[in-house]
N, C-alpha and C. Protein backbone atom coordinates (compact mmCIF):
# COMPACT_ATOMS: atom_id res chain seq x y z
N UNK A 1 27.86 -85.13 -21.13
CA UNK A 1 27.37 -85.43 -22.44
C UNK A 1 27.53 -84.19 -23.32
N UNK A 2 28.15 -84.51 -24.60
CA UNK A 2 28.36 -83.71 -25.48
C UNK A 2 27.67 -83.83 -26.71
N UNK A 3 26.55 -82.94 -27.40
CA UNK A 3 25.81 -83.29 -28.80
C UNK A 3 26.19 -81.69 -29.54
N UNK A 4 26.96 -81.99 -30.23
CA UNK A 4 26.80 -81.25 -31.60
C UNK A 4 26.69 -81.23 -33.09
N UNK A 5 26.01 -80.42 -33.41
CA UNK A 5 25.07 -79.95 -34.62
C UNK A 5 25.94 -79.01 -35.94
N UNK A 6 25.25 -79.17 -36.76
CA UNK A 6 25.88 -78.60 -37.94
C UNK A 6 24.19 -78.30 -39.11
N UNK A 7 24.29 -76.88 -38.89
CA UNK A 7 23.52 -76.78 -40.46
C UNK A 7 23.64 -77.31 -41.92
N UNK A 8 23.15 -77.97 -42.67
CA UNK A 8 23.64 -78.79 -43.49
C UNK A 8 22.58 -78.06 -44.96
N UNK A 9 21.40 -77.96 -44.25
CA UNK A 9 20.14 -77.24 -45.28
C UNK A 9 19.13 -76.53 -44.51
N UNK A 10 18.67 -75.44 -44.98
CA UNK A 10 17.72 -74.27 -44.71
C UNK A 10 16.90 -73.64 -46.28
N UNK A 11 15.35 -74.40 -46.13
CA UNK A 11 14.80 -73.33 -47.16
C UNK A 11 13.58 -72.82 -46.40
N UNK A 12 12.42 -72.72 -47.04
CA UNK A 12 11.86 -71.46 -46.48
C UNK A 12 10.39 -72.09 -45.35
N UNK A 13 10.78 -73.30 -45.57
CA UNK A 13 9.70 -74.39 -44.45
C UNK A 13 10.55 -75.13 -43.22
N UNK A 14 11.56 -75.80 -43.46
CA UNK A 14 12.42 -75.90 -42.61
C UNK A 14 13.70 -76.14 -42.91
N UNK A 15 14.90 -76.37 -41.95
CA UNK A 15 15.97 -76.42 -41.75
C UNK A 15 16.31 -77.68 -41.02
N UNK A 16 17.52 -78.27 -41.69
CA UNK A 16 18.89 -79.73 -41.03
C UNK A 16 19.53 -79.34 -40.85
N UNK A 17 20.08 -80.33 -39.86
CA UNK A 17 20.91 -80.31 -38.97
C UNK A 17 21.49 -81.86 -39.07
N UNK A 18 22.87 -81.74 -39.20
CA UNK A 18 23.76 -83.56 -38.62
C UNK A 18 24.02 -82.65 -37.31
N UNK A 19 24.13 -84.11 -36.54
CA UNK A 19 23.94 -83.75 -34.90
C UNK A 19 24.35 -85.46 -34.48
N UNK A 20 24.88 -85.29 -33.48
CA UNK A 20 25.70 -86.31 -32.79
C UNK A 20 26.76 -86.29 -31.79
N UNK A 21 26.80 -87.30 -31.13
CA UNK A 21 27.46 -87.36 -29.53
C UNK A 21 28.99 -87.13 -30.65
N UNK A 22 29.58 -85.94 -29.60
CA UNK A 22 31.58 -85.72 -29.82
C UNK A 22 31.74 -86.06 -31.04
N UNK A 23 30.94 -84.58 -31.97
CA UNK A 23 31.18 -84.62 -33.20
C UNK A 23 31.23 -85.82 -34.45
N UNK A 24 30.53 -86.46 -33.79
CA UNK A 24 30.16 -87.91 -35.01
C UNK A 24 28.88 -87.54 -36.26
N UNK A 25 28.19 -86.58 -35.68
CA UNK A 25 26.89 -86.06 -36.88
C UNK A 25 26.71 -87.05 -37.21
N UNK A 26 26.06 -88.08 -36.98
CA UNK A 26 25.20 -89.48 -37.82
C UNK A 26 24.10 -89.58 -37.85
N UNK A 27 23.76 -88.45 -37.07
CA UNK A 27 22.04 -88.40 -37.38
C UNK A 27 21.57 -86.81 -38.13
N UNK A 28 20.20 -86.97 -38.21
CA UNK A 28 19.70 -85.46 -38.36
C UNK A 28 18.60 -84.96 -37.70
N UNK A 29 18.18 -83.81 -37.58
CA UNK A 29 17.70 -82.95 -37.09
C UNK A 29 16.85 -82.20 -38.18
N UNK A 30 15.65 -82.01 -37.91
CA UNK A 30 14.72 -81.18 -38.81
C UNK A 30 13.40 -80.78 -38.14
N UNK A 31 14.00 -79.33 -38.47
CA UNK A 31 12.65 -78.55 -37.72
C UNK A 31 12.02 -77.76 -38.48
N UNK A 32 11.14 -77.77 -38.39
CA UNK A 32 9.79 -77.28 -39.34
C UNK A 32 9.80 -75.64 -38.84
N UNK A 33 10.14 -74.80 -39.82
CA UNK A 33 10.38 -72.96 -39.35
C UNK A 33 8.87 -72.52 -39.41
N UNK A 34 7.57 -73.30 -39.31
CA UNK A 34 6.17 -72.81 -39.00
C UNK A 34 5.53 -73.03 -38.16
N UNK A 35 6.00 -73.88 -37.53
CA UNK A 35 5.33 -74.79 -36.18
C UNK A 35 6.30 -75.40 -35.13
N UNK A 36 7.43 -75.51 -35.50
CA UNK A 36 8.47 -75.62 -34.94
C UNK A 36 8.42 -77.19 -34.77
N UNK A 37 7.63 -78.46 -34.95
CA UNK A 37 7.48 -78.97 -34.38
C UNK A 37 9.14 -79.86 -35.21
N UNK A 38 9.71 -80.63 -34.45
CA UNK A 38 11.26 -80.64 -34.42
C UNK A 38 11.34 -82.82 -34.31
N UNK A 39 12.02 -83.10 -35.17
CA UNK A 39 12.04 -84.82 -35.54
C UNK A 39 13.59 -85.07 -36.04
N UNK A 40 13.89 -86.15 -35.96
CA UNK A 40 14.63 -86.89 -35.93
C UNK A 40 14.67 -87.80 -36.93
N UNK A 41 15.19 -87.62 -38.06
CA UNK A 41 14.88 -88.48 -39.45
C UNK A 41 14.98 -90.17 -38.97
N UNK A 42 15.72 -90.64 -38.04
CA UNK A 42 15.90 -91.83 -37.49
C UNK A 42 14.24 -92.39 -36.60
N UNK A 43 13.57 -91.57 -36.47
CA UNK A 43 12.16 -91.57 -35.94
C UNK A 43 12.47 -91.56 -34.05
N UNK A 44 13.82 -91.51 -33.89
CA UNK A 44 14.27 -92.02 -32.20
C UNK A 44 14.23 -90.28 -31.87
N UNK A 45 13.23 -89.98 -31.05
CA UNK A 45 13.49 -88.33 -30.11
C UNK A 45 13.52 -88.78 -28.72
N UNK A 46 15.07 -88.66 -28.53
CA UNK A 46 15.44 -88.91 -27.32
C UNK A 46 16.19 -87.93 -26.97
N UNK A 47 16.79 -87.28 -25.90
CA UNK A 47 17.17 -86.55 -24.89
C UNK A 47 18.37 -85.93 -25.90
N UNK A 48 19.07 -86.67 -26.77
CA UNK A 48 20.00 -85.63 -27.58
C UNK A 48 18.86 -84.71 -28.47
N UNK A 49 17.58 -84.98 -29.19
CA UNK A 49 17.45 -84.40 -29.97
C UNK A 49 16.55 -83.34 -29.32
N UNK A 50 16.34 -83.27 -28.21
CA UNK A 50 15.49 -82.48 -27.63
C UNK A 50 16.48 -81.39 -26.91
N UNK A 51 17.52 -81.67 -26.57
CA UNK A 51 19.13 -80.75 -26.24
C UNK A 51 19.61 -79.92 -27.22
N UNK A 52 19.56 -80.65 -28.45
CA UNK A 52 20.17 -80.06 -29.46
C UNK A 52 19.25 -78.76 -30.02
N UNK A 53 18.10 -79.64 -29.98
CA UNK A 53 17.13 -78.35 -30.93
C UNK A 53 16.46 -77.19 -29.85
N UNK A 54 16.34 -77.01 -28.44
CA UNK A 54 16.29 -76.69 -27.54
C UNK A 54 17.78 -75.47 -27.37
N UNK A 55 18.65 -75.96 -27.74
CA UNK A 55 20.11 -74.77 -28.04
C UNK A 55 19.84 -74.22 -29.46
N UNK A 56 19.34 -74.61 -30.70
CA UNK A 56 19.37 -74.55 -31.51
C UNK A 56 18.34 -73.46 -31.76
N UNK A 57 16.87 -73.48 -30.50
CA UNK A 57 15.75 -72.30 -30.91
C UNK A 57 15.93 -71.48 -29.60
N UNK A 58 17.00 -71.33 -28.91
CA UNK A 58 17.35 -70.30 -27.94
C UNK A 58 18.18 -69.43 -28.65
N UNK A 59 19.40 -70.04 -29.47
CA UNK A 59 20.14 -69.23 -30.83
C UNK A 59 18.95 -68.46 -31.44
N UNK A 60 18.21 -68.70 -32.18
CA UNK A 60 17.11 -68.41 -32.41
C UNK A 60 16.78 -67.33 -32.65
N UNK A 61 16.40 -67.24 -31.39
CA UNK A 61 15.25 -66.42 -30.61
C UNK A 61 16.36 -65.05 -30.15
N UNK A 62 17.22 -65.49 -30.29
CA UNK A 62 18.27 -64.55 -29.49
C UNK A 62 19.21 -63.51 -31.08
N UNK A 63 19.20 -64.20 -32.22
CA UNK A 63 19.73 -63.83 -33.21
C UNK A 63 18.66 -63.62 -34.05
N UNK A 64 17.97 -63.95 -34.49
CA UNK A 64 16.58 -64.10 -35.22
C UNK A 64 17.47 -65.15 -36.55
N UNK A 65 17.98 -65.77 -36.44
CA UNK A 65 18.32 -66.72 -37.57
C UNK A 65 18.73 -68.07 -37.15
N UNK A 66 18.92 -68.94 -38.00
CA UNK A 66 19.43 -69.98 -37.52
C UNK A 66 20.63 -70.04 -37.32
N UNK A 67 21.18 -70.87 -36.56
CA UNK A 67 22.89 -70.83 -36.52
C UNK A 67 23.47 -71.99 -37.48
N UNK A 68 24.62 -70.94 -37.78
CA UNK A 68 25.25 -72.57 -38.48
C UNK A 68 25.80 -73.72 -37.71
N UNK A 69 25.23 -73.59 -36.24
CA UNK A 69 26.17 -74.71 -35.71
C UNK A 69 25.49 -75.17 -33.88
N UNK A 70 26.06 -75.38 -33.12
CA UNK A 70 25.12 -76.02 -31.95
C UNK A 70 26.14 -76.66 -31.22
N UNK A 71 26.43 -76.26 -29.97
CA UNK A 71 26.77 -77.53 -29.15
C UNK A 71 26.38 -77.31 -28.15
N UNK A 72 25.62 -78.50 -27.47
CA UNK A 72 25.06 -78.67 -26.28
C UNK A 72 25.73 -79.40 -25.31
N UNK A 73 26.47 -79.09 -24.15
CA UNK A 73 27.31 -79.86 -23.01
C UNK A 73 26.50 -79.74 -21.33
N UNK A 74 26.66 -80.78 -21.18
CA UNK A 74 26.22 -80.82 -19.75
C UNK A 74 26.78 -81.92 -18.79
């Protein structure tokens, strides 16, 4: 399984993401930069969006910024 992500918007509460199986981005991603707590504009948090944003706050943590980008393979 392949999910990748794309920064799309970042202001100073949170940051999007399009994110989707082999580069399709049809969904989004939005995580709150105060609490982290991390949703799925589609209301579905299933195993891609928990992959994606899970690579997405290891970038993170490791750069201190967001990335412009994400792919998660396994």
């Amino acid at each position: 399984m392949m999910v990748t992500a794309r920064k799309v918007t970042e202001d100073k509460d949170e940051v999007r993401y399009q994110f989707g199986f082999d580069r399709q981005f049809d969904r989004i991603l939005v995580i709150n930069k105060v609490n982290w707590e991390t949703r799925s504009e589609d209301g579905n948090f299933d195993s891609a969006v928990g992959m994606i944003a899970a690579k997405i706050k290891k970038t993170w943590r490791e750069q201190g910024e967001f990335p412009p980008g994400a792919i998660f393979a396994s």
